[in-house]
PDB file of N, CA and C in Angstrom:
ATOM      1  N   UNK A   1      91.120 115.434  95.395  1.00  0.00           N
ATOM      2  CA  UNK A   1      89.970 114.676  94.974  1.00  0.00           C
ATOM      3  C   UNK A   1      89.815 114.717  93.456  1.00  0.00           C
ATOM      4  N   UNK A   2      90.402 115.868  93.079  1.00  0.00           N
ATOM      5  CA  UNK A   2      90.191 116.012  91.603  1.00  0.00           C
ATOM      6  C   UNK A   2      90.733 115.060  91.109  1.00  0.00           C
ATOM      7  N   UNK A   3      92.430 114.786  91.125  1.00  0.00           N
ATOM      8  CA  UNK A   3      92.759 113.964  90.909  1.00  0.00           C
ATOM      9  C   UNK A   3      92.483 112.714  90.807  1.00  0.00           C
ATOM     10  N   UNK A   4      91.967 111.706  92.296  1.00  0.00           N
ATOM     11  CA  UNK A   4      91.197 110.790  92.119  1.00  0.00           C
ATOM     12  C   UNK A   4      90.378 110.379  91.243  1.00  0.00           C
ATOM     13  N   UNK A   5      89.142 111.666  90.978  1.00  0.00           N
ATOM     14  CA  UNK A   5      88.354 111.439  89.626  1.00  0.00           C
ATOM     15  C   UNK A   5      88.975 111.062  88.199  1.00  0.00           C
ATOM     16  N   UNK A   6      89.883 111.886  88.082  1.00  0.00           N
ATOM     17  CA  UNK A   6      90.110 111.566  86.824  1.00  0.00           C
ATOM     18  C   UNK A   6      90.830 110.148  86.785  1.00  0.00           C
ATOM     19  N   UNK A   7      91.529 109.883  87.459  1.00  0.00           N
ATOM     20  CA  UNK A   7      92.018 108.355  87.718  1.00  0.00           C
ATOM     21  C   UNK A   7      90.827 107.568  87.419  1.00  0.00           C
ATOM     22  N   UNK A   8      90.150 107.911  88.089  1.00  0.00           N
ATOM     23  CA  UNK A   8      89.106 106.797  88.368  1.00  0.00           C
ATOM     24  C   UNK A   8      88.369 106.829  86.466  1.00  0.00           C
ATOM     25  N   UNK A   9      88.217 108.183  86.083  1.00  0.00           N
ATOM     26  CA  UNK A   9      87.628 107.969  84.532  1.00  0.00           C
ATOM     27  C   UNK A   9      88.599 107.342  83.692  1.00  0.00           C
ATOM     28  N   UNK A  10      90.315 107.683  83.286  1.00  0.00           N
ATOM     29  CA  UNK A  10      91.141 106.969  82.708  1.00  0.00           C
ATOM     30  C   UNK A  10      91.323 105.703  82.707  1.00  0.00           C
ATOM     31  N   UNK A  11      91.105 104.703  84.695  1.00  0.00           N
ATOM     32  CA  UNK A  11      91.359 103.523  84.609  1.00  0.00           C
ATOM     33  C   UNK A  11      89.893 102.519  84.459  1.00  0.00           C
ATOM     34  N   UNK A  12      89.088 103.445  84.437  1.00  0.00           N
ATOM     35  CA  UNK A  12      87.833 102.523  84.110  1.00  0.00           C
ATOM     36  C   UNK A  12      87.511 101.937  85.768  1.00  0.00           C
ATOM     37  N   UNK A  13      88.316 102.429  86.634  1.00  0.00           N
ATOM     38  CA  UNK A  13      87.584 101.555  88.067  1.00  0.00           C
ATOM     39  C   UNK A  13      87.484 102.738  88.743  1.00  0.00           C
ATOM     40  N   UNK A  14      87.412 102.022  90.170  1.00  0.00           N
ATOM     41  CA  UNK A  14      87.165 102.763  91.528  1.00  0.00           C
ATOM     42  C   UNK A  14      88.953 103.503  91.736  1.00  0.00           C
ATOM     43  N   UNK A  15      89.034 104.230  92.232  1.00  0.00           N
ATOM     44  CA  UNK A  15      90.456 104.841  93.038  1.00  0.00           C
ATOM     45  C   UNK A  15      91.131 104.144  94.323  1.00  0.00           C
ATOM     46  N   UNK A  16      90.257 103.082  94.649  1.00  0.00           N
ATOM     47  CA  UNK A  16      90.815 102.474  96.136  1.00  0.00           C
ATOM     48  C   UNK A  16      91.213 101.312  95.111  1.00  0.00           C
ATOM     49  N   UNK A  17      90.513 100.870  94.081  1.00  0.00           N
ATOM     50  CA  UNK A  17      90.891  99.312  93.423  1.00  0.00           C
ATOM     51  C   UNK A  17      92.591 100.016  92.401  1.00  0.00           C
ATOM     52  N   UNK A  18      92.348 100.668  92.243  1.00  0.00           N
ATOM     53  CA  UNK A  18      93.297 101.463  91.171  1.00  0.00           C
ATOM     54  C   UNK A  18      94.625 101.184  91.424  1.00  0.00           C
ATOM     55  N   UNK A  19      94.450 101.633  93.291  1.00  0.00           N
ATOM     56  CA  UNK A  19      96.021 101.517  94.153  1.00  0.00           C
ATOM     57  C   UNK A  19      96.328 100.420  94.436  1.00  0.00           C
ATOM     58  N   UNK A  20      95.060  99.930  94.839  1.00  0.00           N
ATOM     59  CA  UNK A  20      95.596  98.234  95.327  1.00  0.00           C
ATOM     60  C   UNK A  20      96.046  97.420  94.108  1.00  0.00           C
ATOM     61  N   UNK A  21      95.547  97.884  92.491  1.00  0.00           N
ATOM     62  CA  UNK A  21      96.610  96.572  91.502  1.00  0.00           C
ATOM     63  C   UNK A  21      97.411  97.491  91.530  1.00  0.00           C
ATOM     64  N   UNK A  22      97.432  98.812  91.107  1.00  0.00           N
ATOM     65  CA  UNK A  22      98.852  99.314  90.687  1.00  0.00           C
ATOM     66  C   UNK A  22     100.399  99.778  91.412  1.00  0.00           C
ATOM     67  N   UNK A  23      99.877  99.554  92.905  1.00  0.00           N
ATOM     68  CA  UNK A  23     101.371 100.242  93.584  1.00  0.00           C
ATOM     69  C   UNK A  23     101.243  99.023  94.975  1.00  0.00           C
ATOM     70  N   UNK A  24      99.767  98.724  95.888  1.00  0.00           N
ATOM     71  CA  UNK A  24      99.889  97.666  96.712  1.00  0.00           C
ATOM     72  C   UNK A  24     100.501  96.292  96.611  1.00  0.00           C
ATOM     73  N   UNK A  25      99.611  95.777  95.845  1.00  0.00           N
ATOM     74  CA  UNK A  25      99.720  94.559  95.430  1.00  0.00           C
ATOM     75  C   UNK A  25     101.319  94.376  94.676  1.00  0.00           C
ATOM     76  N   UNK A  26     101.764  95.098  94.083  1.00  0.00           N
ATOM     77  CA  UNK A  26     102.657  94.620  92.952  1.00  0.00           C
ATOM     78  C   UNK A  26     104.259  95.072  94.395  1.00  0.00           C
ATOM     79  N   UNK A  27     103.990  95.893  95.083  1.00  0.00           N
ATOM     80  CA  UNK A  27     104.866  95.973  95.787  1.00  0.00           C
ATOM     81  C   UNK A  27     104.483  94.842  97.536  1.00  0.00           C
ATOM     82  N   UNK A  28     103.833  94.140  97.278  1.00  0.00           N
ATOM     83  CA  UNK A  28     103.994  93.208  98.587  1.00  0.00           C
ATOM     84  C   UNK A  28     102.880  94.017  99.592  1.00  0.00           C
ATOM     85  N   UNK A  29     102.190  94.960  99.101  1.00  0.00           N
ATOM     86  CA  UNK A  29     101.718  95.631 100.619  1.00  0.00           C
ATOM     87  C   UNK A  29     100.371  95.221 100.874  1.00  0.00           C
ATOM     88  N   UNK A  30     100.589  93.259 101.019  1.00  0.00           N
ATOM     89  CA  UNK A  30      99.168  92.913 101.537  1.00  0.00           C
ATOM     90  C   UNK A  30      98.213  93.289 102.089  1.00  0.00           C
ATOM     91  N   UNK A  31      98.442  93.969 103.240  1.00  0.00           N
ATOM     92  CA  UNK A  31      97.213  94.509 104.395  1.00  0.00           C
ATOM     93  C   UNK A  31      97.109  96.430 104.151  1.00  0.00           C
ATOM     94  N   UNK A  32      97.460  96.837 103.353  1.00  0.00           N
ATOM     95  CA  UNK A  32      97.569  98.224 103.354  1.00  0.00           C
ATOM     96  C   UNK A  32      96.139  98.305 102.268  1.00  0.00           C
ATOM     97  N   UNK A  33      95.568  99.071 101.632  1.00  0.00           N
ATOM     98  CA  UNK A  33      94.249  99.290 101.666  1.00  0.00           C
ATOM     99  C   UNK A  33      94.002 101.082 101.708  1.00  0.00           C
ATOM    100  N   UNK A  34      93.299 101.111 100.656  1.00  0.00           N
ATOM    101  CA  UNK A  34      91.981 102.925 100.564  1.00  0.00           C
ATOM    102  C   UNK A  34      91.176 102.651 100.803  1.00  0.00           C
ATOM    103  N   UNK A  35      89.960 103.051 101.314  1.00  0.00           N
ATOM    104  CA  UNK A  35      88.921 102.896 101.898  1.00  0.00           C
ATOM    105  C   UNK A  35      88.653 102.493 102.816  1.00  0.00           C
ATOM    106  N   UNK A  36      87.260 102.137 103.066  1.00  0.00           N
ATOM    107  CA  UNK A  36      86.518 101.706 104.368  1.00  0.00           C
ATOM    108  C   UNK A  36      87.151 100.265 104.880  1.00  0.00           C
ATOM    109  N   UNK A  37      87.702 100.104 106.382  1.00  0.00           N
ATOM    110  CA  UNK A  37      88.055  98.950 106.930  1.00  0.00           C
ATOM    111  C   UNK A  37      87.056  97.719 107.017  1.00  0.00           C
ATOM    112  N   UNK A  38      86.488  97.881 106.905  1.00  0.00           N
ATOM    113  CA  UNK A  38      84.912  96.855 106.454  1.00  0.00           C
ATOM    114  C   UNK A  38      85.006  95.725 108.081  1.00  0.00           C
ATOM    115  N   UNK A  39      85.193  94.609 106.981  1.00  0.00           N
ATOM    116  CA  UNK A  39      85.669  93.173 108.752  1.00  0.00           C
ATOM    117  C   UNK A  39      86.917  93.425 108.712  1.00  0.00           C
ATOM    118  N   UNK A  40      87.465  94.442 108.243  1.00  0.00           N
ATOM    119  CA  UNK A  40      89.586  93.711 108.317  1.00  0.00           C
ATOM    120  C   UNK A  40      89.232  93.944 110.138  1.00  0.00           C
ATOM    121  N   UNK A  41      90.176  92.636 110.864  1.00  0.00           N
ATOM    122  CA  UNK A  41      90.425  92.487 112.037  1.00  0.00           C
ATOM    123  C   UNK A  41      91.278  93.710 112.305  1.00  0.00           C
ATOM    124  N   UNK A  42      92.523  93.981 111.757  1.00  0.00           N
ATOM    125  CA  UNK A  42      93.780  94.516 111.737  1.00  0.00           C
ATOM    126  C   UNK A  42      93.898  95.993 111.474  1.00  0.00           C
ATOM    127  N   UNK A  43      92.928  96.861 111.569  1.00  0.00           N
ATOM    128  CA  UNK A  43      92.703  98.075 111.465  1.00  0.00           C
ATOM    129  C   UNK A  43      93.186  98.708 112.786  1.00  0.00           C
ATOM    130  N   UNK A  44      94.105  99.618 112.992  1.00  0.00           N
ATOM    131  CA  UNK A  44      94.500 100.621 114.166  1.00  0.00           C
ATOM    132  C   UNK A  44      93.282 101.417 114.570  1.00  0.00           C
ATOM    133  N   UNK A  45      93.031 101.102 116.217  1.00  0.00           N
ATOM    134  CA  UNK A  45      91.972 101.901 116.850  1.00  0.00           C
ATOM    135  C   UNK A  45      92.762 103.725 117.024  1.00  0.00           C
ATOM    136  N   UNK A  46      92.480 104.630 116.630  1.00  0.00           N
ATOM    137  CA  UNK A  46      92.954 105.542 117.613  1.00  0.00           C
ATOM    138  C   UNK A  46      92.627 105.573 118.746  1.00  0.00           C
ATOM    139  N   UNK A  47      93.232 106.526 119.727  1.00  0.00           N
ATOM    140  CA  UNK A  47      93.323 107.110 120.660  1.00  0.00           C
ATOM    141  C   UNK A  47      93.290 108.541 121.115  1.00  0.00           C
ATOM    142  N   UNK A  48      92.124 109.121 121.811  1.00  0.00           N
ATOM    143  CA  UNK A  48      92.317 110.179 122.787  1.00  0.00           C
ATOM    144  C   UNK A  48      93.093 110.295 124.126  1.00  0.00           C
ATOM    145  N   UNK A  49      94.212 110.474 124.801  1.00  0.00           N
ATOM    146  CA  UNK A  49      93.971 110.723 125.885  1.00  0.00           C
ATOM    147  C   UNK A  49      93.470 108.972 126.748  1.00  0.00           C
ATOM    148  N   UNK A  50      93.944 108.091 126.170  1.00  0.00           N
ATOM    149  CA  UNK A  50      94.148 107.078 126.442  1.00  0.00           C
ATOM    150  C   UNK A  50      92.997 106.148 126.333  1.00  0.00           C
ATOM    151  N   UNK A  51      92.025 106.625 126.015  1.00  0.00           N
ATOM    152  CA  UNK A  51      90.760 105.951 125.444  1.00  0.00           C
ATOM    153  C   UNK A  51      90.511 106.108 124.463  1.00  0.00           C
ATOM    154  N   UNK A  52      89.975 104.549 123.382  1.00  0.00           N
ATOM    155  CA  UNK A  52      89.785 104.680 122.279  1.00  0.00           C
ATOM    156  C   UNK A  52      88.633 105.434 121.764  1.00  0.00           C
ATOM    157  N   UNK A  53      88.991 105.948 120.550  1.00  0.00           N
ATOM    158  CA  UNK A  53      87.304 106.840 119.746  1.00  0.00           C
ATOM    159  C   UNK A  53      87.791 106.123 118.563  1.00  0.00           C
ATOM    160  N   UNK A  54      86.347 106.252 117.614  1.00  0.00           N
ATOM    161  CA  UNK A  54      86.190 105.587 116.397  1.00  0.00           C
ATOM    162  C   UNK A  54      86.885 106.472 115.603  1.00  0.00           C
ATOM    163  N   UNK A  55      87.099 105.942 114.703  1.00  0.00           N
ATOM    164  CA  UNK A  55      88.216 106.318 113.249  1.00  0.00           C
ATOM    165  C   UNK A  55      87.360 107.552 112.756  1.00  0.00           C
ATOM    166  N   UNK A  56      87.979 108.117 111.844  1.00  0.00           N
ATOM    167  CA  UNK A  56      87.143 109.064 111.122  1.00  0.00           C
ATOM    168  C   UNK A  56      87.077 107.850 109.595  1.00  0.00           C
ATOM    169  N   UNK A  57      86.141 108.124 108.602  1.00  0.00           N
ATOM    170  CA  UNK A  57      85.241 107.237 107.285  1.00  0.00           C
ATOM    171  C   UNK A  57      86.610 106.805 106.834  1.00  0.00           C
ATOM    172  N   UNK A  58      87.019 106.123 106.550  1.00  0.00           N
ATOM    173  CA  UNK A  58      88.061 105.570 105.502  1.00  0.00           C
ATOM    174  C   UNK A  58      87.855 105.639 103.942  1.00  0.00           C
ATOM    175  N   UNK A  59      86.285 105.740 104.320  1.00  0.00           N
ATOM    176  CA  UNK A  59      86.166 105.896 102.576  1.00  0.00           C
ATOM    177  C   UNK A  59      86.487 107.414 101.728  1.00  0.00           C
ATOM    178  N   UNK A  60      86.857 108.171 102.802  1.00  0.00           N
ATOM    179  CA  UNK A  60      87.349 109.641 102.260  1.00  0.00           C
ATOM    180  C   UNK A  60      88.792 109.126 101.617  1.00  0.00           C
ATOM    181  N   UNK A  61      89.808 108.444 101.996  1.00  0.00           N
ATOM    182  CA  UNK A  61      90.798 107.823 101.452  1.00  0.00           C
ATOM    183  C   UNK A  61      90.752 107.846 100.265  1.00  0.00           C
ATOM    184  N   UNK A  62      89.724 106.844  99.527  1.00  0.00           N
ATOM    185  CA  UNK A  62      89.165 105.909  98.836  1.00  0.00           C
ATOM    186  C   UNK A  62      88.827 107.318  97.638  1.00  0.00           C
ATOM    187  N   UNK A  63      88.241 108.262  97.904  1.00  0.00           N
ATOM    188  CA  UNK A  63      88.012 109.048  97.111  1.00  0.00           C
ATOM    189  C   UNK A  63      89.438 110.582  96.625  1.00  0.00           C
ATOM    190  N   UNK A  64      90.472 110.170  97.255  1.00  0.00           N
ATOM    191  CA  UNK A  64      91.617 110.692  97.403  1.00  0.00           C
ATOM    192  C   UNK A  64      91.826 112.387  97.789  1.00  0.00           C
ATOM    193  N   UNK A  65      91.319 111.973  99.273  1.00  0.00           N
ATOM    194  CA  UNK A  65      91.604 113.043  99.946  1.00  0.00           C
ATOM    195  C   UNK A  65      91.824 112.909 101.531  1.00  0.00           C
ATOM    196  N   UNK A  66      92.816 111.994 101.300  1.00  0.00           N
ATOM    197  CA  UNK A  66      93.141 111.328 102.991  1.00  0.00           C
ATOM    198  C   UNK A  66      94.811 111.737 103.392  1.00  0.00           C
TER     199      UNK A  66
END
C-alpha cells in the first residue's frame, strides 16, 4: 500500500488510473481494471462449493494491496 501512495503522490492521480494509462491500456488489456467492478457486465462471480458468494471490495486493488 505504501507503495501505491507514493505512486499516487509522484503521478498526480489515483493508483487504479495510473495502471490503466501506464501498463493496461498501452499493452491492449481492454477489460482488465484496479478497483471496484462498478456496471462492468464481465466481472468473474466466485464460487464456494458450487454456489456463488459476492467478491471481496475491488477497491482494495485500487489502493495496491490486492
Amino acid at each position: 500500500m505504501l507503495l501505491a501512495h507514493i505512486v499516487q503522490r509522484a503521478a498526480d492521480c489515483a493508483y487504479g488510473d495510473f495502471l490503466a494509462d501506464r501498463f493496461f491500456e498501452p499493452l491492449g488489456m481492454t477489460s482488465t481494471f484496479a478497483g471496484g467492478g462498478g456496471s462492468r457486465s464481465l466481472v468473474a462471480t466466485g464460487h464456494d462449493q458450487g454456489k456463488p458468494v459476492p467478491s471481496f471490495e475491488l477497491d482494495v486493488v485500487n489502493m495496491g494491496a490486492g
